[in-house]
N, C-alpha and C. Protein backbone atom coordinates (compact mmCIF):
# COMPACT_ATOMS: atom_id res chain seq x y z
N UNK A 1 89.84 113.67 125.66
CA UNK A 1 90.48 114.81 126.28
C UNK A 1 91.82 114.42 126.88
N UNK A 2 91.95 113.06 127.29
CA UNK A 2 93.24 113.08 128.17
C UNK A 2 94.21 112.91 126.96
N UNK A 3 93.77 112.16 125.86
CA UNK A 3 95.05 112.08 124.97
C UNK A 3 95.11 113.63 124.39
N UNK A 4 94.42 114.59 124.21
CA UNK A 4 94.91 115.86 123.90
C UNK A 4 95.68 116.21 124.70
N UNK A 5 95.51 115.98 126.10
CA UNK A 5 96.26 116.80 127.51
C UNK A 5 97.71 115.93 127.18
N UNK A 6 97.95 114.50 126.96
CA UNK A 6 98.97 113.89 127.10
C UNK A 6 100.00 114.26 126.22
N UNK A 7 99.47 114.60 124.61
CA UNK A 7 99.99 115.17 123.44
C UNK A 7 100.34 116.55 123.29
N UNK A 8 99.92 117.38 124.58
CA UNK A 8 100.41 118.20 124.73
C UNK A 8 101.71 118.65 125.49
N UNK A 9 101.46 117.51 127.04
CA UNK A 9 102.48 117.71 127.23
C UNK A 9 103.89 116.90 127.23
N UNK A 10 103.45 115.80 126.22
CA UNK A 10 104.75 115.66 125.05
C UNK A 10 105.50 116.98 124.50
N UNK A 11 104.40 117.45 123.81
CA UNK A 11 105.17 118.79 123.00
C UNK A 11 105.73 119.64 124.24
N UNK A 12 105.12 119.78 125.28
CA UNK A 12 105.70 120.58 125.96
C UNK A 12 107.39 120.32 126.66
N UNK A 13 107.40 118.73 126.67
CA UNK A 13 108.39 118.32 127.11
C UNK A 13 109.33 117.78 125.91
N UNK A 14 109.35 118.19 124.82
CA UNK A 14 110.21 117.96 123.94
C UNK A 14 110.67 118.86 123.42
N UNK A 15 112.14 118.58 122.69
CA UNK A 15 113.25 119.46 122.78
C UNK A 15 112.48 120.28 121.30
N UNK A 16 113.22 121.38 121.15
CA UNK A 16 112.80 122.12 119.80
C UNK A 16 113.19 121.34 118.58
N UNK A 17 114.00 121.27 119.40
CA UNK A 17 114.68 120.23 118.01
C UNK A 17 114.19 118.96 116.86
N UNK A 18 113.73 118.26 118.53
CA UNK A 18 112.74 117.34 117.85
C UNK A 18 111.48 117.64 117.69
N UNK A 19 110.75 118.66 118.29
CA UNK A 19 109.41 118.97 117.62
C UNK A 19 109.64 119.51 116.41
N UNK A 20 110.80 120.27 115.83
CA UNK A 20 110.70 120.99 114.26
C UNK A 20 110.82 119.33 113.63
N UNK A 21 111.40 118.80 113.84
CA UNK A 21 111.93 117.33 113.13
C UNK A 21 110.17 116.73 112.93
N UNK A 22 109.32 116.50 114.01
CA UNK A 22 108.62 115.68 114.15
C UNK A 22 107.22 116.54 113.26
N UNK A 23 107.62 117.62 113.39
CA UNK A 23 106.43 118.50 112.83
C UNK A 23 106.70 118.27 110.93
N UNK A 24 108.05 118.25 110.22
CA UNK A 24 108.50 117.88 109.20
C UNK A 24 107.79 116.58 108.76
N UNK A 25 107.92 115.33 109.92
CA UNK A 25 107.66 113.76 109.73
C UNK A 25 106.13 113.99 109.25
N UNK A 26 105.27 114.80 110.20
CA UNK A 26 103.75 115.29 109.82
C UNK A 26 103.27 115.53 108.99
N UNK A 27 104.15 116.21 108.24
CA UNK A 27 103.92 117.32 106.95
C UNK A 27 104.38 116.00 105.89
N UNK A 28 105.17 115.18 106.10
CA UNK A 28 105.10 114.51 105.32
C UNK A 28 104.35 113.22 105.14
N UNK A 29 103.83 112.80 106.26
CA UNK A 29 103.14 111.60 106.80
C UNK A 29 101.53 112.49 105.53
N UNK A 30 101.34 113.80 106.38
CA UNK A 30 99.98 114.22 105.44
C UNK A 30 100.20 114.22 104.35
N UNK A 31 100.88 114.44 103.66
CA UNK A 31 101.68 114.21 101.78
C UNK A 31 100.98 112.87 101.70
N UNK A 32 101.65 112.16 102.34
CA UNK A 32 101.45 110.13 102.05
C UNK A 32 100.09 110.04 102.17
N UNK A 33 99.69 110.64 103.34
CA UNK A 33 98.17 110.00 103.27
C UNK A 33 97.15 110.63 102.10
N UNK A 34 97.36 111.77 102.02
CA UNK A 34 96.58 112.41 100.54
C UNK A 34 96.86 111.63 99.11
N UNK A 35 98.55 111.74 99.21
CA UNK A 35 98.94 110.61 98.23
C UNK A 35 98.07 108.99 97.51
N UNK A 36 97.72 108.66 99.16
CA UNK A 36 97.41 107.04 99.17
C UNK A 36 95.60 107.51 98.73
N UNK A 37 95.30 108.34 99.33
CA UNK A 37 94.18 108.80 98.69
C UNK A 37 93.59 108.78 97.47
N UNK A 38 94.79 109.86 96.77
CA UNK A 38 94.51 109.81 95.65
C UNK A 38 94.52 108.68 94.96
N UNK A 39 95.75 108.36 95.24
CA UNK A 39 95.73 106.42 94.06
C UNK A 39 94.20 105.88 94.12
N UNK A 40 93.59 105.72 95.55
CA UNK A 40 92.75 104.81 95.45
C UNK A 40 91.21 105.29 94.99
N UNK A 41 91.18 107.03 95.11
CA UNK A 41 90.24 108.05 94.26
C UNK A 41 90.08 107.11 92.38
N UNK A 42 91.76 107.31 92.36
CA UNK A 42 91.64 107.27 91.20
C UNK A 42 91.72 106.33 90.33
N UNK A 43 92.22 105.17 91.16
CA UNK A 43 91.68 103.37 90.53
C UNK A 43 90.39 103.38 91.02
N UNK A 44 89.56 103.81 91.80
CA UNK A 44 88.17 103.75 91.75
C UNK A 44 86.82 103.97 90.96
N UNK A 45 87.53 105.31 90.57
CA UNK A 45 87.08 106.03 89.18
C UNK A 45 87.16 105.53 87.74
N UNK A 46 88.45 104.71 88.05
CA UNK A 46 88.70 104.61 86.58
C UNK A 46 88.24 102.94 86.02
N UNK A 47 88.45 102.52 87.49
CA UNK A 47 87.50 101.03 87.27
C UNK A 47 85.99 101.04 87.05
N UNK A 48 85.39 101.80 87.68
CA UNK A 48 84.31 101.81 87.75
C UNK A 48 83.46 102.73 85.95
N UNK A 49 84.39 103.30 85.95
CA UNK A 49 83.70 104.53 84.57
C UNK A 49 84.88 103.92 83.35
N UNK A 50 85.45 102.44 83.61
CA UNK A 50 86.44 101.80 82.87
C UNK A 50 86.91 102.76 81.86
N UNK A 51 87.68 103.75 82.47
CA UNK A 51 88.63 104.54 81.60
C UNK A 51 89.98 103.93 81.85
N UNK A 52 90.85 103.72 80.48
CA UNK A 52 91.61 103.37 80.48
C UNK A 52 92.68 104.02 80.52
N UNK A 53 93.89 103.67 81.16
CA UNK A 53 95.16 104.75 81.91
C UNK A 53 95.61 105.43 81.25
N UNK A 54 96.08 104.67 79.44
CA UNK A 54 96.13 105.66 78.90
C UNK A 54 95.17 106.82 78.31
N UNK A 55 94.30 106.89 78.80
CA UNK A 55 92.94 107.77 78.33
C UNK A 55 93.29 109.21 79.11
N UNK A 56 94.18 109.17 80.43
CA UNK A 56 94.56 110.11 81.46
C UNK A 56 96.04 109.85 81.40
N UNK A 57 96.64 110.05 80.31
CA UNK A 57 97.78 109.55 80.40
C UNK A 57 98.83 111.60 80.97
N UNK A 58 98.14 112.70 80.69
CA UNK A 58 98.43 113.90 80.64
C UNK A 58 97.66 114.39 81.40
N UNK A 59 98.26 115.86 82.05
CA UNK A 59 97.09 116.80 83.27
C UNK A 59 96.07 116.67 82.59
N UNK A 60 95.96 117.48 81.54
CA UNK A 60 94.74 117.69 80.87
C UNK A 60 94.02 116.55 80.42
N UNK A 61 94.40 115.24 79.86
CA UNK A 61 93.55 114.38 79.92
C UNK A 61 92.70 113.92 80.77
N UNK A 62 93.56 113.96 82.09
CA UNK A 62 92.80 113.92 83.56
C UNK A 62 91.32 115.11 83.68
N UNK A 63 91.72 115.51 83.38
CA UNK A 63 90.88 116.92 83.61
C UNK A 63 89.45 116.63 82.90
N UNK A 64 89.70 115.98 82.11
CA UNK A 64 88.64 116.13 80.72
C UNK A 64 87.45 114.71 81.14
N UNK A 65 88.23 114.00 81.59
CA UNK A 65 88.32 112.35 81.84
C UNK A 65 87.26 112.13 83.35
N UNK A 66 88.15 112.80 84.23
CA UNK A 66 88.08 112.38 85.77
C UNK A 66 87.16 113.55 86.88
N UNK A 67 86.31 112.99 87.29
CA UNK A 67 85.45 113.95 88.01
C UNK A 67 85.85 114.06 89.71
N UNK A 68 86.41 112.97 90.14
CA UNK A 68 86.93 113.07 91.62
C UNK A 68 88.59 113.93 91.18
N UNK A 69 88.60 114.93 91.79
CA UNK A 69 89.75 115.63 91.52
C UNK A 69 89.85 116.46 92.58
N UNK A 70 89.29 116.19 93.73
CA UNK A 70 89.69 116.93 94.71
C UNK A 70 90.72 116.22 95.44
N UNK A 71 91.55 115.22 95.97
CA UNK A 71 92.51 115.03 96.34
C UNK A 71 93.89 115.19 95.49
N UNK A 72 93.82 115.07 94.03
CA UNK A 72 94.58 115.54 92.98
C UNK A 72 95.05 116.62 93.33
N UNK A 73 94.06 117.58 93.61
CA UNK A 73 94.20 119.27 93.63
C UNK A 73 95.09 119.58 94.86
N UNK A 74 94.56 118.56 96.29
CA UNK A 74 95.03 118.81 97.29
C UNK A 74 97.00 118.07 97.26
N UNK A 75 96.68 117.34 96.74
CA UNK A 75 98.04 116.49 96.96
C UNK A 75 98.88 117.99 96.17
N UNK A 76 98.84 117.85 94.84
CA UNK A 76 99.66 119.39 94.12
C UNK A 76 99.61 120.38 95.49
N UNK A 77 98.68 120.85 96.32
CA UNK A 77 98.74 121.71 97.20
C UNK A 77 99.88 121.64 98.15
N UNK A 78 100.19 120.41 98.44
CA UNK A 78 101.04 119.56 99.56
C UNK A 78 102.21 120.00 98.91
N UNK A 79 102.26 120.28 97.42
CA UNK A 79 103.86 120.47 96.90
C UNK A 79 104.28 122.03 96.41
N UNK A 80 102.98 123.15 96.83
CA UNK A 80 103.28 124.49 97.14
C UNK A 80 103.75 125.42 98.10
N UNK A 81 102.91 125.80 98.71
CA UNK A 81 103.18 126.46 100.06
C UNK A 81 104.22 125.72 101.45
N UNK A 82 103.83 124.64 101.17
CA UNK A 82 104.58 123.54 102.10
C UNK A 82 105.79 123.65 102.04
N UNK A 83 106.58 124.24 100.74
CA UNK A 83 107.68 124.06 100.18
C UNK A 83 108.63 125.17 101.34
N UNK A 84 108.09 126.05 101.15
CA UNK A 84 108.18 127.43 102.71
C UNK A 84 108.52 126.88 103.55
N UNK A 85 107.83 125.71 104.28
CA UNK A 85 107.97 125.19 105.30
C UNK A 85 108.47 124.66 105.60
N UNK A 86 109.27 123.67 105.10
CA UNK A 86 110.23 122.69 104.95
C UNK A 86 111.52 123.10 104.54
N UNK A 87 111.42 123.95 103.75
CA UNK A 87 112.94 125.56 103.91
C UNK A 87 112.74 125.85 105.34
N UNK A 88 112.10 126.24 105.88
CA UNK A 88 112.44 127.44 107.24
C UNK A 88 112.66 126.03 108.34
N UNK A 89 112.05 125.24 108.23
CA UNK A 89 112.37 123.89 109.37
C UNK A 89 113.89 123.19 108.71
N UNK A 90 114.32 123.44 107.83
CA UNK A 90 115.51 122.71 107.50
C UNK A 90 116.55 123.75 107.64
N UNK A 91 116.41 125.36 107.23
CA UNK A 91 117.24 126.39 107.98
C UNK A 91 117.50 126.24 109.42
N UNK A 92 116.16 126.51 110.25
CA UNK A 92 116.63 126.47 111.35
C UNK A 92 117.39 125.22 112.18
N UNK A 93 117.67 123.93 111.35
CA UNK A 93 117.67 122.88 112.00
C UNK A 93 119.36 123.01 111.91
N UNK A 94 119.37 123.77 110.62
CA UNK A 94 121.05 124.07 109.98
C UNK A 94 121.97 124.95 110.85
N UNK A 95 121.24 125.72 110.81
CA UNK A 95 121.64 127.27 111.59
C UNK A 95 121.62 127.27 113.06
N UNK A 96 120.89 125.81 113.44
CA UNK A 96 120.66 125.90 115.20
C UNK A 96 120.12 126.72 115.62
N UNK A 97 119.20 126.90 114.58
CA UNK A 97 118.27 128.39 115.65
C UNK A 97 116.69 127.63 115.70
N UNK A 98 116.85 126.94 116.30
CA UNK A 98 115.26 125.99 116.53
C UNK A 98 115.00 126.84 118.16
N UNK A 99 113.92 127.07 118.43
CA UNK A 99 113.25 127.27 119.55
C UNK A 99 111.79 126.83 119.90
N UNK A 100 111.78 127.26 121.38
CA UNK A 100 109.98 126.76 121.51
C UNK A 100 109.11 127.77 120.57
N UNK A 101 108.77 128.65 120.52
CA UNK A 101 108.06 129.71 119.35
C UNK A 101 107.92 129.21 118.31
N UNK A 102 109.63 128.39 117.63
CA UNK A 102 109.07 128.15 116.13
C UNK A 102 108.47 126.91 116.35
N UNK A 103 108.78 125.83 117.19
CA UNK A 103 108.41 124.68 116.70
C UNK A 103 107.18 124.75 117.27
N UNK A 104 106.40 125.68 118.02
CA UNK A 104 105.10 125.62 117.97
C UNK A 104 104.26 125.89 117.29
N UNK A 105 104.84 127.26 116.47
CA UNK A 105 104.14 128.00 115.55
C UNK A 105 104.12 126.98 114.30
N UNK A 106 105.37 125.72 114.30
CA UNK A 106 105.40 124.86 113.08
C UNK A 106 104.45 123.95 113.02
N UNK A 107 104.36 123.67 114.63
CA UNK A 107 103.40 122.26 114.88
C UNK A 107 101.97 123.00 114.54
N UNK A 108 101.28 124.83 114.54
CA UNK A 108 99.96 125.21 114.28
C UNK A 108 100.16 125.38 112.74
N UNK A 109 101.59 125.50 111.95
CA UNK A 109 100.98 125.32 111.06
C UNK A 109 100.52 124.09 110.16
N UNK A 110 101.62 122.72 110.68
CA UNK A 110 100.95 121.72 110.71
C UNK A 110 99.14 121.60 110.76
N UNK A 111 99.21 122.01 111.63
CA UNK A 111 97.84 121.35 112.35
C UNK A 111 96.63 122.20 111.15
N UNK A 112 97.29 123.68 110.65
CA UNK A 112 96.48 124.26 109.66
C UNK A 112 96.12 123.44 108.21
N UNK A 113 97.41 122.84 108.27
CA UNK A 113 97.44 122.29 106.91
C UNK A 113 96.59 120.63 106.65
N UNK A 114 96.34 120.44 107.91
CA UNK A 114 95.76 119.25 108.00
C UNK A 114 94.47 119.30 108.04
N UNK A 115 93.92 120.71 108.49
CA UNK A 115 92.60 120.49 108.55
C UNK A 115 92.50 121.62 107.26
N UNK A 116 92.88 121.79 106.39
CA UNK A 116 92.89 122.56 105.04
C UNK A 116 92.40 120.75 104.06
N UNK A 117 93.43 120.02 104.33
CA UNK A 117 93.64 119.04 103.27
C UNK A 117 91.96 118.19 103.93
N UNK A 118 92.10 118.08 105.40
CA UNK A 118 90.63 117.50 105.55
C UNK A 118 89.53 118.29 104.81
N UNK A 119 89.25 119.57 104.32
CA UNK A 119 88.19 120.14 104.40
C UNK A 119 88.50 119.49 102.67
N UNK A 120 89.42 120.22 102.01
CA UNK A 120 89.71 119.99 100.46
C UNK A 120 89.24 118.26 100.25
N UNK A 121 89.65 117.37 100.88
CA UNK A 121 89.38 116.13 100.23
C UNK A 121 87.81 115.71 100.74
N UNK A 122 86.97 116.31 101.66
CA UNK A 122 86.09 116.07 101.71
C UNK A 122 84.68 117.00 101.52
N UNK A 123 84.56 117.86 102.16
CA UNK A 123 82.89 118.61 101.94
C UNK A 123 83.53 119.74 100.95
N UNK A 124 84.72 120.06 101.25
CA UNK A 124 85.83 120.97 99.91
C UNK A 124 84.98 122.46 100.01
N UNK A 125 84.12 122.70 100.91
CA UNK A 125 83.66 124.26 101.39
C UNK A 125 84.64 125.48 100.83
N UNK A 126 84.75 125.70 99.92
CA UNK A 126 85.69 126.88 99.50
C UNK A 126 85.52 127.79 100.68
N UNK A 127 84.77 128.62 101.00
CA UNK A 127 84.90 129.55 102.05
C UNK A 127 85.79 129.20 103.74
N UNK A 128 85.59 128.05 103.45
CA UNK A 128 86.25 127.06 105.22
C UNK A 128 87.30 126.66 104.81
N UNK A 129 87.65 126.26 103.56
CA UNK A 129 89.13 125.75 102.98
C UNK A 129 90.21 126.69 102.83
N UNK A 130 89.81 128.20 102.20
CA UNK A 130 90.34 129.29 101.97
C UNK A 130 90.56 130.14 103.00
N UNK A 131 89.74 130.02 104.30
CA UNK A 131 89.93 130.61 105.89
C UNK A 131 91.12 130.04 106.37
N UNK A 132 91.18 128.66 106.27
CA UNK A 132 92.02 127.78 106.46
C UNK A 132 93.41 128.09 106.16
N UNK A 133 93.79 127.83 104.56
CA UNK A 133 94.57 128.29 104.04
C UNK A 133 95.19 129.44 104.27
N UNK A 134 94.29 130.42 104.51
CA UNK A 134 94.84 132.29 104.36
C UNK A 134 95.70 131.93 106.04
N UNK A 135 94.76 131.35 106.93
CA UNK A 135 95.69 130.98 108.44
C UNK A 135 96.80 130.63 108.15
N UNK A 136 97.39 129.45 107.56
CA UNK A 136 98.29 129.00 107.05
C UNK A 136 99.09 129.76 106.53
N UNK A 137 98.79 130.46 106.02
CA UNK A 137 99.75 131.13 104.93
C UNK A 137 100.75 132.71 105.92
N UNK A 138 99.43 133.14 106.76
CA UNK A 138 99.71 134.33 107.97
C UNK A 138 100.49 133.58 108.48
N UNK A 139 100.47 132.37 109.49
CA UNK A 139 100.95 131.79 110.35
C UNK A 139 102.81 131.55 109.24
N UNK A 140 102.90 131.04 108.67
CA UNK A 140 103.92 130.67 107.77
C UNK A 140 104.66 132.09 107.56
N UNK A 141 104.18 132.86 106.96
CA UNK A 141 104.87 134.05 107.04
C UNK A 141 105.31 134.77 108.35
N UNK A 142 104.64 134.75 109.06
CA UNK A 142 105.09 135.49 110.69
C UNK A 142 106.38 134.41 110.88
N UNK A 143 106.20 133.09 110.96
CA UNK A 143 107.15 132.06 111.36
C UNK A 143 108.58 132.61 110.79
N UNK A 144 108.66 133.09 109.16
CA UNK A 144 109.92 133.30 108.84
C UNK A 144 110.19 134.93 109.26
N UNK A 145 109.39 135.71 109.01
CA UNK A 145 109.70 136.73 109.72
C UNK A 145 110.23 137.05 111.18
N UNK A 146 109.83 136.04 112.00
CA UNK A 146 110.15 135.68 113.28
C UNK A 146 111.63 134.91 113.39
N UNK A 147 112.01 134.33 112.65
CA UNK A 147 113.68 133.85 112.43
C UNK A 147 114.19 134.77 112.02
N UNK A 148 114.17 135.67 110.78
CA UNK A 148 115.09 136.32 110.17
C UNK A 148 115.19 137.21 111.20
N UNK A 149 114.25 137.97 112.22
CA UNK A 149 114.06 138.77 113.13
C UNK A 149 115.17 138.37 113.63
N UNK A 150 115.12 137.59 114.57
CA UNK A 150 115.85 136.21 115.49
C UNK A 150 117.32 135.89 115.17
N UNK A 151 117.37 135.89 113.83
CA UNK A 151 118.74 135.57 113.38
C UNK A 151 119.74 136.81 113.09
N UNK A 152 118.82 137.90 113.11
CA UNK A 152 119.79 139.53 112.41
C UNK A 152 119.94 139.88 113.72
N UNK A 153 119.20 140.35 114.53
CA UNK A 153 119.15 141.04 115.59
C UNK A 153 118.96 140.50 116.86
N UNK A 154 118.01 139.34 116.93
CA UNK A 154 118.50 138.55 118.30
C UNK A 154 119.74 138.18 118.83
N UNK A 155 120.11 137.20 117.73
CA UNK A 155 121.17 136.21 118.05
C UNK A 155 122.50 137.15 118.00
N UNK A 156 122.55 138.15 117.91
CA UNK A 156 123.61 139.35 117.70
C UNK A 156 123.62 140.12 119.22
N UNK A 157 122.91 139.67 119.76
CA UNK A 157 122.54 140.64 121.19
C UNK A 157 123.58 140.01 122.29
């Protein structure tokens, strides 16, 4: 509990600036670690059921080949929706329109996407993964709706 309380009020005491920055480092730190995942999913698999690399040399060979494919699925995930996110944190970082709102709403959607990729690489519950996700996806959309808001008509006031 105290390191939640302490990590909070880090965020609380850090600039917008650097929480959109640090919330970015996250989003990509979770990329790497799914990443490192997968490699070792998939030299595991392939040592063990000695399929040879070129045997999965194509998606679809993979497909046909390889039965651990849930971090596969998730890592590709890391290079969809995310893509949103890393536009609207690199706009606002451009445009100087970082505030406390977004970089909190960035750091929950962080925090969505992490426990999306936990659920996907492990018990992979479609119904808890897809709750997950749909959060993510609300949260992500309000976020840019909330700048463009911000940027037409706020920052004009």
């Amino acid at each position: 509990m105290l390191g939640a309380a302490s990590a909070s009020t880090q965020l609380n005491t850090m600039s917008p600036t650097l929480a959109l920055v640090t919330a970015i480092a996250a989003m990509v730190a979770l990329t790497l670690v799914v990443g490192v995942r997968l490699c070792v999913e998939r030299w595991r698999e392939m040592h063990q059921r000695r399929i040879p690399p070129q045997a999965v040399a194509t998606s679809r060979q993979a497909a046909e080949q390889l039965h651990a494919v849930q971090a596969a699925d998730n890592f590709r995930n890391l290079f969809e929706m995310p893509v949103l996110f890393y536009t609207l944190c690199t706009l606002a970082l451009a445009l100087r329109a970082e505030s406390a709102w977004l970089a909190a709403g960035c750091w929950l959607y962080v925090l969505l996407r992490c426990v999306h990729s936990a659920i996907h690489c492990t018990s992979n519950q479609v119904i808890y993964r897809f709750s997950v996700f749909a959060a993510s996806v609300l949260v992500l959309a309000l976020l840019w709706v909330g700048m463009v808001v911000e940027l037409a008509f706020v920052s004009k006031a």
